[in-house]
PDB file of N, CA and C in Angstrom:
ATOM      1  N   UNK A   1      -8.807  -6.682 -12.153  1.00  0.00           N
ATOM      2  CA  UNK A   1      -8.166  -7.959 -11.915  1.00  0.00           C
ATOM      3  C   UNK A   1      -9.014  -8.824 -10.987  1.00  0.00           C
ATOM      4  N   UNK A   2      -9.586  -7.920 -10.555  1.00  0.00           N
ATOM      5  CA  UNK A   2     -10.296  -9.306  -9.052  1.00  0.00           C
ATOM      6  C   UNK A   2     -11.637  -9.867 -10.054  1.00  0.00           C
ATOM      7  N   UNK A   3     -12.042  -8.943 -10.641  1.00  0.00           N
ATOM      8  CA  UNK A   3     -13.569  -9.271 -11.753  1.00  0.00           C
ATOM      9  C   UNK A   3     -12.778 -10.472 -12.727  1.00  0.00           C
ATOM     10  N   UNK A   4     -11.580 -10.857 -12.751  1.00  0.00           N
ATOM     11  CA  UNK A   4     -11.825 -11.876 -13.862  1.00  0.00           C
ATOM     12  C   UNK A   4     -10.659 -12.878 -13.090  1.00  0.00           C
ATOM     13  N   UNK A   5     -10.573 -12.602 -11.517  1.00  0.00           N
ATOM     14  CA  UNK A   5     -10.464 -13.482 -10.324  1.00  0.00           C
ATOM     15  C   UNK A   5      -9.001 -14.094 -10.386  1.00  0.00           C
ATOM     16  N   UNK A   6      -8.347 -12.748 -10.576  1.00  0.00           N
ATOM     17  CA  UNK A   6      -6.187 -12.533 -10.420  1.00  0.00           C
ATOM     18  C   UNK A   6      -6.365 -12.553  -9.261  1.00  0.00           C
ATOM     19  N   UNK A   7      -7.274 -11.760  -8.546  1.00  0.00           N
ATOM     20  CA  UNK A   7      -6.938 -11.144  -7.078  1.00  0.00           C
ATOM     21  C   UNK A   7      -8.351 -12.045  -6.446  1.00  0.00           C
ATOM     22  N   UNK A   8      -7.777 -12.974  -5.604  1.00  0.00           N
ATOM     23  CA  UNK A   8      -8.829 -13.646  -4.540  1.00  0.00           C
ATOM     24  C   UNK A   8      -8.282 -13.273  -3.118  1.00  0.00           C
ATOM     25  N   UNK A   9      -9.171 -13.795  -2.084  1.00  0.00           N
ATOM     26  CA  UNK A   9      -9.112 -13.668  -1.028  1.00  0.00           C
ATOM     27  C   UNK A   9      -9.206 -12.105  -0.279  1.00  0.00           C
ATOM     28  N   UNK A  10      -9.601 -11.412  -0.991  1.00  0.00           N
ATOM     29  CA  UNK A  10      -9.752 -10.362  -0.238  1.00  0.00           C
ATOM     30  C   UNK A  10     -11.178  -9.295  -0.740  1.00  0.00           C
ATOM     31  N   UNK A  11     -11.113  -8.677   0.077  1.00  0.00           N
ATOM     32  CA  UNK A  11     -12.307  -7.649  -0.213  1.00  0.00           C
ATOM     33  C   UNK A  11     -11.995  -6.334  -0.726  1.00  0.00           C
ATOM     34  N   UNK A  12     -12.301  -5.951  -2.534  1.00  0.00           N
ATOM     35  CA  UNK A  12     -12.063  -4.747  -3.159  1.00  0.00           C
ATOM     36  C   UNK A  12     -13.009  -4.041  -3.418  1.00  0.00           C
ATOM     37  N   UNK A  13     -12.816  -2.469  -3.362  1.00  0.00           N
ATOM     38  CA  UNK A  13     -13.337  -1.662  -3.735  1.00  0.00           C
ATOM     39  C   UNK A  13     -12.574  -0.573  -3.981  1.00  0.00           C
ATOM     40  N   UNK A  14     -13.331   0.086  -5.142  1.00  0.00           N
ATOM     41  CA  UNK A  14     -12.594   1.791  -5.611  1.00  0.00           C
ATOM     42  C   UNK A  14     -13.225   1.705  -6.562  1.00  0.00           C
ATOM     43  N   UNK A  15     -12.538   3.076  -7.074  1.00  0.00           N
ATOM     44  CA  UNK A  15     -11.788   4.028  -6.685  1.00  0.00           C
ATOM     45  C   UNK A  15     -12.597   4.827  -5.810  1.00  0.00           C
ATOM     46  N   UNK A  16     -11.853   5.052  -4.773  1.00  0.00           N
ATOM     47  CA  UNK A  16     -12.539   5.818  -3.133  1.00  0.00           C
ATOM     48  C   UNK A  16     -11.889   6.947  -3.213  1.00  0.00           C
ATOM     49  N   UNK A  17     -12.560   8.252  -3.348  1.00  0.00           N
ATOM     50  CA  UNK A  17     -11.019   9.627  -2.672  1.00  0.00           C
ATOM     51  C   UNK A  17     -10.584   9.242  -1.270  1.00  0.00           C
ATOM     52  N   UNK A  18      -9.815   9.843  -0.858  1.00  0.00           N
ATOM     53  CA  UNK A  18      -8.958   9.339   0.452  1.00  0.00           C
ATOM     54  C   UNK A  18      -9.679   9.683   1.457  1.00  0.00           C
ATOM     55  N   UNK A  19     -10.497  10.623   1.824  1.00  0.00           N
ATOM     56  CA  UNK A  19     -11.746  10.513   3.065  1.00  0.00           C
ATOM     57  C   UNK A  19     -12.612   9.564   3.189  1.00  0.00           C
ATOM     58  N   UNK A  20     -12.953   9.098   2.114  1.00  0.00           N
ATOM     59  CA  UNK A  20     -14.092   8.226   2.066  1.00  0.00           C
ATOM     60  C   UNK A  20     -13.597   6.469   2.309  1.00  0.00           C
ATOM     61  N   UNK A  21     -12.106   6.397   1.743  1.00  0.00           N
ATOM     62  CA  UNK A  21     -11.491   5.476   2.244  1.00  0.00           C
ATOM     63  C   UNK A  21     -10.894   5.264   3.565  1.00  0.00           C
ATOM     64  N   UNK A  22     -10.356   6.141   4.290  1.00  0.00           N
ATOM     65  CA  UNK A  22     -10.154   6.016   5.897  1.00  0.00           C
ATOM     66  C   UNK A  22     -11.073   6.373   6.776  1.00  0.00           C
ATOM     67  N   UNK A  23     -12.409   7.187   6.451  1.00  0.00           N
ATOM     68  CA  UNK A  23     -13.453   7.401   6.961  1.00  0.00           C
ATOM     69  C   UNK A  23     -14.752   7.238   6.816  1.00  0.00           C
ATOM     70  N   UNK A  24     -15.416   6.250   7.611  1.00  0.00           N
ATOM     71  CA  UNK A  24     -16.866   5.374   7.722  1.00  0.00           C
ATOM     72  C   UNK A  24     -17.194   6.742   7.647  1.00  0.00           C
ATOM     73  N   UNK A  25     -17.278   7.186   8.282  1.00  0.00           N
ATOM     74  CA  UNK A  25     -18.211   8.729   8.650  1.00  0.00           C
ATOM     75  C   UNK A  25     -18.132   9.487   7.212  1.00  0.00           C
ATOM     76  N   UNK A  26     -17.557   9.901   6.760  1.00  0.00           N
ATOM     77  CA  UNK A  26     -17.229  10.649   5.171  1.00  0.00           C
ATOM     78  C   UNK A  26     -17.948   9.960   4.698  1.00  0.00           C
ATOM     79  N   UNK A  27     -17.486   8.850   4.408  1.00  0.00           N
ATOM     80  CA  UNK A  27     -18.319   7.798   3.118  1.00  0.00           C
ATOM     81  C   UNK A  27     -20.164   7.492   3.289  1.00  0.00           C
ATOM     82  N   UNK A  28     -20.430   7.499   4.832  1.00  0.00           N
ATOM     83  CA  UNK A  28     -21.719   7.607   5.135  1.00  0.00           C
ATOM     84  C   UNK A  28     -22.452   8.685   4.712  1.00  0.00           C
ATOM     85  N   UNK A  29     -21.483  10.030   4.967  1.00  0.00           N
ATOM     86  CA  UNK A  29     -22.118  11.540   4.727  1.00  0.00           C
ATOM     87  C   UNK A  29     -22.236  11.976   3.595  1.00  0.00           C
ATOM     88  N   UNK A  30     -21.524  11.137   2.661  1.00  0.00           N
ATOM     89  CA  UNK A  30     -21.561  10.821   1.064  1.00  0.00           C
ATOM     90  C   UNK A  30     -22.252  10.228   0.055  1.00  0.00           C
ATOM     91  N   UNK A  31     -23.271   9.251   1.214  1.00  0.00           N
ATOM     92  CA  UNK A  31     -23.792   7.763   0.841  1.00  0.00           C
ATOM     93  C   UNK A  31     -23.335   6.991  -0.306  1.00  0.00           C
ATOM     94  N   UNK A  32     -22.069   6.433   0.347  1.00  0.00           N
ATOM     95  CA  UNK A  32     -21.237   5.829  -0.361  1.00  0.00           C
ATOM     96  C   UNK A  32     -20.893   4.560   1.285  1.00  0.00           C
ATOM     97  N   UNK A  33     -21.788   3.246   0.317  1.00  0.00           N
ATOM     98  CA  UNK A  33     -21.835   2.140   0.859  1.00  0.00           C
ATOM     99  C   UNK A  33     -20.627   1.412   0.661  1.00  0.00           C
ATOM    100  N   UNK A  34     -19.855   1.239   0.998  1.00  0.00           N
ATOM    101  CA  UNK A  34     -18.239   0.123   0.682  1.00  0.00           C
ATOM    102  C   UNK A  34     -18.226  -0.653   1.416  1.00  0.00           C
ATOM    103  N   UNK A  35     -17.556  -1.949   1.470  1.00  0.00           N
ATOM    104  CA  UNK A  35     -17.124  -2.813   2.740  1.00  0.00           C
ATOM    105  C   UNK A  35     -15.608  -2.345   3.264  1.00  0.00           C
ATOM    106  N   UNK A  36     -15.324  -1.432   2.709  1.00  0.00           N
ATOM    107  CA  UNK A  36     -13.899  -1.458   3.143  1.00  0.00           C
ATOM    108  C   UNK A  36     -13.773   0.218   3.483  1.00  0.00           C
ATOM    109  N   UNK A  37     -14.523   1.200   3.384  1.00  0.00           N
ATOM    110  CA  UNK A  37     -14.414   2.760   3.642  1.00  0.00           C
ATOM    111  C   UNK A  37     -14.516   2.932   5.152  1.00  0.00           C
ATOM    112  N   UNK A  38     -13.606   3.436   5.783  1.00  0.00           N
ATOM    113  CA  UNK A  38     -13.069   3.638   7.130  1.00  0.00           C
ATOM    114  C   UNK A  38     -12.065   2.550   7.723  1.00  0.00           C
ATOM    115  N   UNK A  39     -11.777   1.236   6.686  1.00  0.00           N
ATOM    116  CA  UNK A  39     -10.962   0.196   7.689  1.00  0.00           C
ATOM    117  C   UNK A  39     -10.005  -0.455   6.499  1.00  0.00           C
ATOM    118  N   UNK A  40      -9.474   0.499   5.542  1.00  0.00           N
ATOM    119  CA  UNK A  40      -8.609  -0.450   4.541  1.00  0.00           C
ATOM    120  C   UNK A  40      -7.413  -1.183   4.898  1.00  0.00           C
ATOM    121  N   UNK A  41      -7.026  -1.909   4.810  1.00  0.00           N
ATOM    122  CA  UNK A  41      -5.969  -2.708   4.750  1.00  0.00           C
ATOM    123  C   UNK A  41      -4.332  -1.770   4.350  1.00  0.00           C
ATOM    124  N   UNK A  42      -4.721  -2.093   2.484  1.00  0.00           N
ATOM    125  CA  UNK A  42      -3.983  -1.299   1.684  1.00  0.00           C
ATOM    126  C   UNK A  42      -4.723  -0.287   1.232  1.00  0.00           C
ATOM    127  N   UNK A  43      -4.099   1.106   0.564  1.00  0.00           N
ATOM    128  CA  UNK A  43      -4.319   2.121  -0.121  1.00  0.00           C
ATOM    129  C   UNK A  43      -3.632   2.309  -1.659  1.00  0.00           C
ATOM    130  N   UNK A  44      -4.281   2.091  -2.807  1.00  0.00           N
ATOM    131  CA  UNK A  44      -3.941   1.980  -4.341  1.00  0.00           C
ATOM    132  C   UNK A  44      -3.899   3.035  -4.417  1.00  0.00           C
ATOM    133  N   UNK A  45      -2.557   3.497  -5.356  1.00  0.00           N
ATOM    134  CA  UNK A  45      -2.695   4.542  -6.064  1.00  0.00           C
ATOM    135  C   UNK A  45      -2.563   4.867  -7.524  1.00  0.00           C
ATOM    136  N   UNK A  46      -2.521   6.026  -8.233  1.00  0.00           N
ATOM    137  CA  UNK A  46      -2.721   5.465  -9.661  1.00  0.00           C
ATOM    138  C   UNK A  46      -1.173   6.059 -10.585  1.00  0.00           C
ATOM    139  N   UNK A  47      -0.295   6.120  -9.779  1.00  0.00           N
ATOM    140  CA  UNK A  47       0.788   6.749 -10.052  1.00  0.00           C
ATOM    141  C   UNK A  47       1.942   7.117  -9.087  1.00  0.00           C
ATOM    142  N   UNK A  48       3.493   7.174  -9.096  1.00  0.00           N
ATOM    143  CA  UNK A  48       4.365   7.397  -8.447  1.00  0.00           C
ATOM    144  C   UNK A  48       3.799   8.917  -7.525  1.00  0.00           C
ATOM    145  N   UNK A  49       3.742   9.890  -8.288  1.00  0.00           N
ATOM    146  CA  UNK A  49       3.447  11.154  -7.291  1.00  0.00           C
ATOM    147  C   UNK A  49       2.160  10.827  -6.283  1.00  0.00           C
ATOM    148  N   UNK A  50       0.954  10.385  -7.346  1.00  0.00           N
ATOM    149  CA  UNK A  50      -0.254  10.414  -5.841  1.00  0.00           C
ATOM    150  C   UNK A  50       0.346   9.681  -4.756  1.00  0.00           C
ATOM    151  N   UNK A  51       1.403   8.209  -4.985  1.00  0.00           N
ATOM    152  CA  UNK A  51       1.661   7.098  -4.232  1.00  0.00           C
ATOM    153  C   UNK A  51       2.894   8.861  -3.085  1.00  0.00           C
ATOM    154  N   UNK A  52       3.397   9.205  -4.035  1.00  0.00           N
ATOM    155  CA  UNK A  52       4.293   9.858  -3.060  1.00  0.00           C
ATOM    156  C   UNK A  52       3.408  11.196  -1.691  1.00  0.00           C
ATOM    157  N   UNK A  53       2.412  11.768  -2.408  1.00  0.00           N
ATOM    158  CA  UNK A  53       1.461  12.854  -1.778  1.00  0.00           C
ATOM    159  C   UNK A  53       1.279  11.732  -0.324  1.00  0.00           C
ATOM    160  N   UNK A  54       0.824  10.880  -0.657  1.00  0.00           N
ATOM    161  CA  UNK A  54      -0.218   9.925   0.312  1.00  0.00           C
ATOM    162  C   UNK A  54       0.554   9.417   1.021  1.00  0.00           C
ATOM    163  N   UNK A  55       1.770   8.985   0.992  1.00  0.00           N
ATOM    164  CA  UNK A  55       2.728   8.635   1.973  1.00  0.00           C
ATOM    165  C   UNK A  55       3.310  10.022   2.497  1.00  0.00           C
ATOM    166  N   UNK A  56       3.495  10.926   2.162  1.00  0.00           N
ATOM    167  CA  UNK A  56       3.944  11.954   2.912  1.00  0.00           C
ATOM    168  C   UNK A  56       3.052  12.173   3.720  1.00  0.00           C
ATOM    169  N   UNK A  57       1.574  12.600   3.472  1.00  0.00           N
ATOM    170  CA  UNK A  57       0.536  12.736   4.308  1.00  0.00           C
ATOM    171  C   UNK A  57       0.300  11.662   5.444  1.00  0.00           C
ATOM    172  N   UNK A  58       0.422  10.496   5.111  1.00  0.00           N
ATOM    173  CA  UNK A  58       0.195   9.335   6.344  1.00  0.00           C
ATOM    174  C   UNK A  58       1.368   9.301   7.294  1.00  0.00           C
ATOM    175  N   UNK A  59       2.449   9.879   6.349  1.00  0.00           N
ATOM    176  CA  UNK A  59       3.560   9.927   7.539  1.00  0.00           C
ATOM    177  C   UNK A  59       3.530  11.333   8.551  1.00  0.00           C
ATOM    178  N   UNK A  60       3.612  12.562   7.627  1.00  0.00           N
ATOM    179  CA  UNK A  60       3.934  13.569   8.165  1.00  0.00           C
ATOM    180  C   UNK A  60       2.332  14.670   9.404  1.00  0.00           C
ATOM    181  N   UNK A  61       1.389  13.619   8.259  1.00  0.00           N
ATOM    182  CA  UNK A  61       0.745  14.005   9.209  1.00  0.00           C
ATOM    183  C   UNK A  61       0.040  13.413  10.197  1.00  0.00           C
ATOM    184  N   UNK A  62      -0.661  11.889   9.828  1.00  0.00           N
ATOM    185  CA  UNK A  62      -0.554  11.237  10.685  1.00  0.00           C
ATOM    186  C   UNK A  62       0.157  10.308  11.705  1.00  0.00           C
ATOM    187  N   UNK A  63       1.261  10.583  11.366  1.00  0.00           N
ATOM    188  CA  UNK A  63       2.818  10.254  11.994  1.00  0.00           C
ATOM    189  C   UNK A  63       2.183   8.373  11.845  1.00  0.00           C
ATOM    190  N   UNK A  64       2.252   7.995  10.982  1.00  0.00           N
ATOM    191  CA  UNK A  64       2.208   6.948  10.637  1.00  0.00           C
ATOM    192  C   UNK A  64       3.593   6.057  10.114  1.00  0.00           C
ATOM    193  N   UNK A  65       4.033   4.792  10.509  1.00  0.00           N
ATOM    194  CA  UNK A  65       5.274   4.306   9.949  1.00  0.00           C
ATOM    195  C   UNK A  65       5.362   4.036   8.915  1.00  0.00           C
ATOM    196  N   UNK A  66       6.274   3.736   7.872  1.00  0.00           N
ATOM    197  CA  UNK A  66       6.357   3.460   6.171  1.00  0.00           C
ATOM    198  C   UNK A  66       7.399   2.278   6.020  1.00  0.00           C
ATOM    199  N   UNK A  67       7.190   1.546   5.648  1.00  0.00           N
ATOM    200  CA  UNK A  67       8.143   0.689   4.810  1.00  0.00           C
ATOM    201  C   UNK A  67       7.949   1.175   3.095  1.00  0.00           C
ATOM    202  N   UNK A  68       9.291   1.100   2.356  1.00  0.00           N
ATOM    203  CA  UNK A  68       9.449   1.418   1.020  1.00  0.00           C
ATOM    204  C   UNK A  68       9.838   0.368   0.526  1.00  0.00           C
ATOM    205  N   UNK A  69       9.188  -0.437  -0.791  1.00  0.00           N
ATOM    206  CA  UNK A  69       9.635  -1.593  -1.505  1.00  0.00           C
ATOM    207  C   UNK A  69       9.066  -1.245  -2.927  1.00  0.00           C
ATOM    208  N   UNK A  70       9.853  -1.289  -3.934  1.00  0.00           N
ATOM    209  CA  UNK A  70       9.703  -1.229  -5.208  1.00  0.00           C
ATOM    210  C   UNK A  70       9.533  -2.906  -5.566  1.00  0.00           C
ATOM    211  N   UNK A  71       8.513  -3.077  -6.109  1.00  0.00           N
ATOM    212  CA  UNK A  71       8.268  -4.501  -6.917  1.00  0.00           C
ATOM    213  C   UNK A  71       8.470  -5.095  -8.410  1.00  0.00           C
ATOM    214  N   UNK A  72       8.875  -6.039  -8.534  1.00  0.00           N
ATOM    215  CA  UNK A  72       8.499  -6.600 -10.394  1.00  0.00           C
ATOM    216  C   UNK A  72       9.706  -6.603 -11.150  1.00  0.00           C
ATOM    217  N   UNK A  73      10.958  -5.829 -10.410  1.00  0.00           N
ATOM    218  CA  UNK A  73      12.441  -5.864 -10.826  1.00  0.00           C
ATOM    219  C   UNK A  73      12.743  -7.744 -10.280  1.00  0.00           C
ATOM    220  N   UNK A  74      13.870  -7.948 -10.909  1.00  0.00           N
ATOM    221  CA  UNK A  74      14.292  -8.894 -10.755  1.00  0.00           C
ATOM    222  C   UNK A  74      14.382  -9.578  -8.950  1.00  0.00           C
ATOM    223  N   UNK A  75      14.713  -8.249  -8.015  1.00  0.00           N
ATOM    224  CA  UNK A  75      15.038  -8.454  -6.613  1.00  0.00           C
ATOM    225  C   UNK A  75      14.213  -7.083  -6.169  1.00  0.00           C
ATOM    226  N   UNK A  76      13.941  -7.375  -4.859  1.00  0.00           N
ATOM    227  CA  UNK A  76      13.229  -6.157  -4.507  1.00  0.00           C
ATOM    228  C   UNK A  76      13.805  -5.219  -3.896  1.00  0.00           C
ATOM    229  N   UNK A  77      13.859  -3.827  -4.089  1.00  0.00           N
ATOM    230  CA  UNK A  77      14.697  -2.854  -4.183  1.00  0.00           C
ATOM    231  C   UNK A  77      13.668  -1.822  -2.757  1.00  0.00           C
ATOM    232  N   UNK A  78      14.673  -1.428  -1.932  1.00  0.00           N
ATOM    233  CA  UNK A  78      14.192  -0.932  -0.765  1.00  0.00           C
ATOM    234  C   UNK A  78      13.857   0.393  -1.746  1.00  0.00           C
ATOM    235  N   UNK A  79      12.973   0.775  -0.858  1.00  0.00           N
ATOM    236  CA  UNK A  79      13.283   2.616  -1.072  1.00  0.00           C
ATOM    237  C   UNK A  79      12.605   3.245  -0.336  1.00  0.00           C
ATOM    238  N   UNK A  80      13.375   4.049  -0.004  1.00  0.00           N
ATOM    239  CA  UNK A  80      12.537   5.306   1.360  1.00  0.00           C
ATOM    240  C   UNK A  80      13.252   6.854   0.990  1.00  0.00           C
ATOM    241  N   UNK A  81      12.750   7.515   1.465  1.00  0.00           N
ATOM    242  CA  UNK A  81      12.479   8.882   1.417  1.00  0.00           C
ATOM    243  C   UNK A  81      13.731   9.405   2.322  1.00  0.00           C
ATOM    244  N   UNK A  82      14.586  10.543   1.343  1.00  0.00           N
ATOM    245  CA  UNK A  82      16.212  11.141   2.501  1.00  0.00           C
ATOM    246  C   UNK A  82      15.489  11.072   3.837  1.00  0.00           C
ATOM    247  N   UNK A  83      14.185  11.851   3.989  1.00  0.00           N
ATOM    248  CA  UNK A  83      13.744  12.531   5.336  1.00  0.00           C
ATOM    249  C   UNK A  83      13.674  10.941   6.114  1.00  0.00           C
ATOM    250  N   UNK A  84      13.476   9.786   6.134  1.00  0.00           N
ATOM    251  CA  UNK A  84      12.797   8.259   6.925  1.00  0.00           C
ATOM    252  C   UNK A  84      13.758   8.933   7.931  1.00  0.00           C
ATOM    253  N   UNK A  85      13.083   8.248   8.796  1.00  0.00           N
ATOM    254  CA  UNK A  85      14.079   7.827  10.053  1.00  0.00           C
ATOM    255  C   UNK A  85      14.480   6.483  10.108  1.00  0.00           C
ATOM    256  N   UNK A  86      15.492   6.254  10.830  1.00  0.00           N
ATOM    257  CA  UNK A  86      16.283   5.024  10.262  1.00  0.00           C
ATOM    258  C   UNK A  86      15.302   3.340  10.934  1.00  0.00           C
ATOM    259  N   UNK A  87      14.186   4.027  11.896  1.00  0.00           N
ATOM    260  CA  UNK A  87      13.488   2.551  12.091  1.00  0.00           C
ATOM    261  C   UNK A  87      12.713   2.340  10.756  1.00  0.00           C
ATOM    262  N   UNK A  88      12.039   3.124   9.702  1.00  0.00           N
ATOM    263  CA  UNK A  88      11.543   2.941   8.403  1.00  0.00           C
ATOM    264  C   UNK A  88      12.504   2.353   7.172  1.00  0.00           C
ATOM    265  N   UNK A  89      13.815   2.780   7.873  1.00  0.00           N
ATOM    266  CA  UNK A  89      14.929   1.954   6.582  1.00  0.00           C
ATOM    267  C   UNK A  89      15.175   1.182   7.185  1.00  0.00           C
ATOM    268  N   UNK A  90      15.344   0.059   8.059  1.00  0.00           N
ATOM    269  CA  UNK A  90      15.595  -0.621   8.930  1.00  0.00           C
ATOM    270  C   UNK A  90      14.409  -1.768   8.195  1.00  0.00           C
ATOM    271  N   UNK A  91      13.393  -1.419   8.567  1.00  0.00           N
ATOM    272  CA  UNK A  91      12.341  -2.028   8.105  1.00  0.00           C
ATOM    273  C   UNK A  91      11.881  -2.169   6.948  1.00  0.00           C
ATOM    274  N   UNK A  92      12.103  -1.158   5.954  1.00  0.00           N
ATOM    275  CA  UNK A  92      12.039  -1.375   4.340  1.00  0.00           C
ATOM    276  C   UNK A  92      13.203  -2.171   4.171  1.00  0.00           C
ATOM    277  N   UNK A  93      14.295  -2.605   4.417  1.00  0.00           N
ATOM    278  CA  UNK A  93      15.836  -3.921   4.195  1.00  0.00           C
ATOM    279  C   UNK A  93      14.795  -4.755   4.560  1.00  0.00           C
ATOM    280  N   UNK A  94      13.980  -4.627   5.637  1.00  0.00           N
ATOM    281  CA  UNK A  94      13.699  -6.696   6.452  1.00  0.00           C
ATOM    282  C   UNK A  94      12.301  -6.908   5.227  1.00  0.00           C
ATOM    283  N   UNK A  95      11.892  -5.672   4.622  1.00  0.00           N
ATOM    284  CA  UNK A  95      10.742  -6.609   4.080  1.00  0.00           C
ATOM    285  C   UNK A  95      11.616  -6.923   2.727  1.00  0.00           C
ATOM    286  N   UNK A  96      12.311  -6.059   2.623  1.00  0.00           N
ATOM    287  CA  UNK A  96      12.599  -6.604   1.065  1.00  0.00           C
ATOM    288  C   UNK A  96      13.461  -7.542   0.858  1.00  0.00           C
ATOM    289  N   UNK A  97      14.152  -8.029   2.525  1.00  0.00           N
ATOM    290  CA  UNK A  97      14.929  -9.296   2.343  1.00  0.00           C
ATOM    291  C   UNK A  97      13.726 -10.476   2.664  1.00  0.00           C
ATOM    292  N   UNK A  98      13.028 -10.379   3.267  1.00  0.00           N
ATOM    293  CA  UNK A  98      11.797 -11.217   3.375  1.00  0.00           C
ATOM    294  C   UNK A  98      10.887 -11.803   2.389  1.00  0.00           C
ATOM    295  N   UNK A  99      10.944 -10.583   1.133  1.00  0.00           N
ATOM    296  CA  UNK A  99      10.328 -10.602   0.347  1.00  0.00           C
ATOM    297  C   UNK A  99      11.158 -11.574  -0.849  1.00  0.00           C
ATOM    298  N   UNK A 100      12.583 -11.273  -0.839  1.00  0.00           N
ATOM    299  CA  UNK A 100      13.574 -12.055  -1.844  1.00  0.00           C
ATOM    300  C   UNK A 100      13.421 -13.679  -1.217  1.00  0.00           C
ATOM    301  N   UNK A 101      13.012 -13.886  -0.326  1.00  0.00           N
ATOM    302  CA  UNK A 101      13.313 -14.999   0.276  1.00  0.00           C
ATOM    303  C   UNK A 101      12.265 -16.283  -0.215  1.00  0.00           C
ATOM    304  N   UNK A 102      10.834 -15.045  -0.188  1.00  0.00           N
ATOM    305  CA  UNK A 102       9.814 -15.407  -0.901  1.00  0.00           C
ATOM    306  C   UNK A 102       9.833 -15.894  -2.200  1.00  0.00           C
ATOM    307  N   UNK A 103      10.819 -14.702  -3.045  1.00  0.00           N
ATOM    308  CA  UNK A 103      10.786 -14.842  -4.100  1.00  0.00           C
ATOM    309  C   UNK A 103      11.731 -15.871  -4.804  1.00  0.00           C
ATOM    310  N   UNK A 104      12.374 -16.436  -3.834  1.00  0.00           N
ATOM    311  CA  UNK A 104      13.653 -17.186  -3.820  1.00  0.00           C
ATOM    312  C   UNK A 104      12.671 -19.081  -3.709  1.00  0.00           C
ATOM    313  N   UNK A 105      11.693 -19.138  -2.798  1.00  0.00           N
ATOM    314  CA  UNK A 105      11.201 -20.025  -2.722  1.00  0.00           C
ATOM    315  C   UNK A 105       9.705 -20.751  -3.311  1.00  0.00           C
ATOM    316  N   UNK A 106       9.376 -19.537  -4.748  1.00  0.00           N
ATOM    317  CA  UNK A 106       8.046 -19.624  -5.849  1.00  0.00           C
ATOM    318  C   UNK A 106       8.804 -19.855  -6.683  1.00  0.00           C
ATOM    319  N   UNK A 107       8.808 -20.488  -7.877  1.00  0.00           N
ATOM    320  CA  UNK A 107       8.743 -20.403  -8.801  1.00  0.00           C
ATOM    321  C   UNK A 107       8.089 -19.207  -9.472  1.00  0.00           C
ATOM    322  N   UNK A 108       8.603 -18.919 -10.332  1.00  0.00           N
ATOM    323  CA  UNK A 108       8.238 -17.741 -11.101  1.00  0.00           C
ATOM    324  C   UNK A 108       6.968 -18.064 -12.315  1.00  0.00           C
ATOM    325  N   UNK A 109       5.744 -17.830 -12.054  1.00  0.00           N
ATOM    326  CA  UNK A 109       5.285 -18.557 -13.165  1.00  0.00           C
ATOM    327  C   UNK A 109       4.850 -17.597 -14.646  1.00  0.00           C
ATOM    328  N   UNK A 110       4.834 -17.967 -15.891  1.00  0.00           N
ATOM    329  CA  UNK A 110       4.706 -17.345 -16.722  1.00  0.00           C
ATOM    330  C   UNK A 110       3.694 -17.325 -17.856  1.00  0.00           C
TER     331      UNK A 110
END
């Protein structure tokens, strides 16, 4: 999508395995040149389970916070994991009311 310029304003690269994407050092020891390996923004995945592995891992092991938002339905639909703690559901409601609000004030184009 960014090669035929859907996606502007930002800087892409992949597909990275997940060391080489959160770590300059990996990706160096790899020689694997990126602008974005050790400092991503977002993390793509190519499916519900990898998306689920990789959030368990950023949470459980790097005790990292999560917001959950399902996209492309009519309204945006929270979703988090039984285990969240309630500041991650707290915060998956504000983006996805944030996000309706958004979506409330584009036009939809087709």
């Amino acid at each position: 999508m960014a090669d035929r310029k859907q996606i502007t304003g930002a800087i892409l690269d992949g597909p990275l395995a997940f060391d080489n994407a959160i770590s300059l050092e990996a990706a160096e020891q790899k020689g694997i040149d990126s602008p974005v390996a050790g400092d991503p923004d977002i993390l793509v995945v190519p499916d519900l389970v990898s998306g689920n592995i990789l959030a368990k891992q950023l949470t459980f092991l790097g005790h990292a916070s999560s917001a959950g938002l399902v996209m492309g339905a009519k309204v945006p639909v929270a979703l988090t994991s039984r285990a969240e703690n309630v500041a991650s559901r707290v915060v998956s409601a504000a983006l996805a009311a944030l996000v309706a609000v958004q979506q409330q004030q584009t036009p939809i184009r087709k």
